[in-house]
C-alpha atoms as a PDB file:
ATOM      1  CA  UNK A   1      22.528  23.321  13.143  1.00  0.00           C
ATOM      2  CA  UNK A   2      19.120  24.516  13.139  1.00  0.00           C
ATOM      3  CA  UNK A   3      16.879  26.286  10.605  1.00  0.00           C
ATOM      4  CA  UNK A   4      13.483  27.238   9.411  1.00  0.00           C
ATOM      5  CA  UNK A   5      12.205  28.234   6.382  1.00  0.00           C
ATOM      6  CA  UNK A   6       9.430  30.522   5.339  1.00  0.00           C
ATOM      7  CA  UNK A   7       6.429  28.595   3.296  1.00  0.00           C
ATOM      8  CA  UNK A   8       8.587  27.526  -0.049  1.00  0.00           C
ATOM      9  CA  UNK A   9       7.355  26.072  -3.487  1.00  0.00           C
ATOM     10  CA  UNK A  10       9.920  25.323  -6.330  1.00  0.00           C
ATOM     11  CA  UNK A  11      12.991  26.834  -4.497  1.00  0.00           C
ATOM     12  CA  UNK A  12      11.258  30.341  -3.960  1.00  0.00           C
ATOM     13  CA  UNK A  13       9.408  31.270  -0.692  1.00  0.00           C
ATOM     14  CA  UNK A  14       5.795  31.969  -1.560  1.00  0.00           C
ATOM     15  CA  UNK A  15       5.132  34.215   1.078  1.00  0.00           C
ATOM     16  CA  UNK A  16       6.879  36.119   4.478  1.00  0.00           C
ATOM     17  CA  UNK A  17       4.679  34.986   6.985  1.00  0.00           C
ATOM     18  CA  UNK A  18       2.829  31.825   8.389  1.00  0.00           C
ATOM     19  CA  UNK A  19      -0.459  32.608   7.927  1.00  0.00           C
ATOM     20  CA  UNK A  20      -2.303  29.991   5.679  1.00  0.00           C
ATOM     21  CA  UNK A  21       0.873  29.263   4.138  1.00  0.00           C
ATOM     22  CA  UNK A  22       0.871  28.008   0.431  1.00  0.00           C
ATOM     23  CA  UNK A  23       3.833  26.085   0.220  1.00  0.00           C
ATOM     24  CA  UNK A  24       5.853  23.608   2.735  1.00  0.00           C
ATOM     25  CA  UNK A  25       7.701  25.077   5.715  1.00  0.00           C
ATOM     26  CA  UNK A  26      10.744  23.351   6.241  1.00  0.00           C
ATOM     27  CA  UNK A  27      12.313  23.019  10.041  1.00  0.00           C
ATOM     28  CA  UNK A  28      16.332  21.110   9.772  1.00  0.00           C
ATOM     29  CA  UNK A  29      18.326  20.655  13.082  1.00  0.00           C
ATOM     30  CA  UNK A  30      21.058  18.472  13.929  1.00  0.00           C
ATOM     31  CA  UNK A  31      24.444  18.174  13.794  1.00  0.00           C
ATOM     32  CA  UNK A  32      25.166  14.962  15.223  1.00  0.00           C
ATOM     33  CA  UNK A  33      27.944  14.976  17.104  1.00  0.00           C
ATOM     34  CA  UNK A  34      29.824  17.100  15.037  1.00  0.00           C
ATOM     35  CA  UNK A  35      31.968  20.440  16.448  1.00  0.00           C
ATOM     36  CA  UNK A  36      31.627  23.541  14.516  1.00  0.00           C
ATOM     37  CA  UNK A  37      30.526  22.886  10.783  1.00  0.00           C
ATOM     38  CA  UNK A  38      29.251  26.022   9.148  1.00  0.00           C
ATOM     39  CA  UNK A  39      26.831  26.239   6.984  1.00  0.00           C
ATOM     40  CA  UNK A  40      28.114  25.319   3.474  1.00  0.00           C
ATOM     41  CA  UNK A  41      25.442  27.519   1.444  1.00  0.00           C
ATOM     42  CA  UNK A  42      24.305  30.968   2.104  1.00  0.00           C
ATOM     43  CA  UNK A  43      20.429  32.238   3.173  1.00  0.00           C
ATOM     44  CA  UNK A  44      18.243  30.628   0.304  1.00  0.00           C
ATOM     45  CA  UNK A  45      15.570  32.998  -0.831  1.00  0.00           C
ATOM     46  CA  UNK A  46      12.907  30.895   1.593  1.00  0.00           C
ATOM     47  CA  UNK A  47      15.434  30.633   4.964  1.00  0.00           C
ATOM     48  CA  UNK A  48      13.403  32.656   7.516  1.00  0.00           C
ATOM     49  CA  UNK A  49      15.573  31.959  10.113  1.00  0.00           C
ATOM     50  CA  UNK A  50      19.376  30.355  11.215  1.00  0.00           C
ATOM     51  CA  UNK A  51      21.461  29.321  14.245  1.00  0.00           C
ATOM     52  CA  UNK A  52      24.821  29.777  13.366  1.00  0.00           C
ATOM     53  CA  UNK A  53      25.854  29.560  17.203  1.00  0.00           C
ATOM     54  CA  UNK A  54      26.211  25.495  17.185  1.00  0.00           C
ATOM     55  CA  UNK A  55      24.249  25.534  20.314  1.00  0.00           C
ATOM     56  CA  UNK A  56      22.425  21.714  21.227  1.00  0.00           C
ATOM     57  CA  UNK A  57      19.196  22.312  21.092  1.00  0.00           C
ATOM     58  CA  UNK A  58      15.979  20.042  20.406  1.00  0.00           C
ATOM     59  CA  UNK A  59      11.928  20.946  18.908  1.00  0.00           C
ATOM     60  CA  UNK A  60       8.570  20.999  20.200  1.00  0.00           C
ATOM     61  CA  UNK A  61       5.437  20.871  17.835  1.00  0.00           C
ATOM     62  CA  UNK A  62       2.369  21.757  19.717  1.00  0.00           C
ATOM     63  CA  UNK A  63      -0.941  21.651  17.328  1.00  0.00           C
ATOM     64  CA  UNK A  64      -4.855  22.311  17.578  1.00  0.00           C
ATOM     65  CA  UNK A  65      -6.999  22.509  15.014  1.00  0.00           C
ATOM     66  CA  UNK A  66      -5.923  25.963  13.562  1.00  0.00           C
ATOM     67  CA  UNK A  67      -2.425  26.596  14.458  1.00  0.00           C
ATOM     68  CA  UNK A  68       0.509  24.663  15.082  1.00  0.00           C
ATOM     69  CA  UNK A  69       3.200  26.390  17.346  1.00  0.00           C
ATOM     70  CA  UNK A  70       7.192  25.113  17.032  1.00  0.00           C
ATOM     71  CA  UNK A  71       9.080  26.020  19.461  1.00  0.00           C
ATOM     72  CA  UNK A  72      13.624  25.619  19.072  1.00  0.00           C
ATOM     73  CA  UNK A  73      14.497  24.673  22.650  1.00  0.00           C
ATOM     74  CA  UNK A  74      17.939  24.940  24.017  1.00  0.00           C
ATOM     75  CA  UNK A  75      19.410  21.467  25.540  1.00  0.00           C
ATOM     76  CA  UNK A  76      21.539  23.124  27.825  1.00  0.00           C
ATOM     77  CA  UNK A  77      18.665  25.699  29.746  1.00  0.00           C
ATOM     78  CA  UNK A  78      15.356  24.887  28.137  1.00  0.00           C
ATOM     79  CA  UNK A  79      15.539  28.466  26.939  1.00  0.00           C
ATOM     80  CA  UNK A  80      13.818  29.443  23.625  1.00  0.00           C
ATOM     81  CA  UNK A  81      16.376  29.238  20.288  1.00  0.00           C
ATOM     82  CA  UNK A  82      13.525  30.026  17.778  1.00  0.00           C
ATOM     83  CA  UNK A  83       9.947  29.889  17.908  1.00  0.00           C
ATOM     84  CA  UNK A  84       6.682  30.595  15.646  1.00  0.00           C
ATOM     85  CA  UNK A  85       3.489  30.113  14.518  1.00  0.00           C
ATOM     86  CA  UNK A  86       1.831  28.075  11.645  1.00  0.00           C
ATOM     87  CA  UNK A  87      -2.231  29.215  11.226  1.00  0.00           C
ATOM     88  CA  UNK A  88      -4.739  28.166   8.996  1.00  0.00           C
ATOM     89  CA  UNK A  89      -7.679  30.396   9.588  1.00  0.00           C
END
């Protein structure tokens, strides 16, 4: 599994974008050896983004002092799942 959420505070996302977000962004992956589990809950208010293809894949955080770029790699290719921008400018 692997998702991302947009900037979230209480429950709610607090805004549709990454730019000088005012509330945590949340990245989950992992499935752990497990075959096709589906998600048990349905897109949350705040979930920007979701793999629902059960694809291995792994993260890369990259950071400087104004943004910090994730980037949702696939284990199989090293092609890009998911990737975006946090910026605090």
């Amino acid at each position: 599994h692997y998702e991302r959420s947009y900037p979230a505070r209480g429950g709610e996302s607090v805004q549709k974008d990454y730019v000088n977000p005012g509330g945590t962004v949340f990245v989950v992956g992992g499935i752990s050896g497990v075959g096709e589990d589906a998600f048990e809950k349905e897109y949350a208010d705040f979930t920007a983004w979701r793999d629902e293809t059960y694809r291995e894949s792994w993260g890369h955080l990259n950071c400087n002092s104004t943004h910090a770029v994730w980037t949702q790699r696939l284990a199989d290719s090293g092609g890009v799942l998911d990737q975006f921008t946090i910026s605090k400018i």
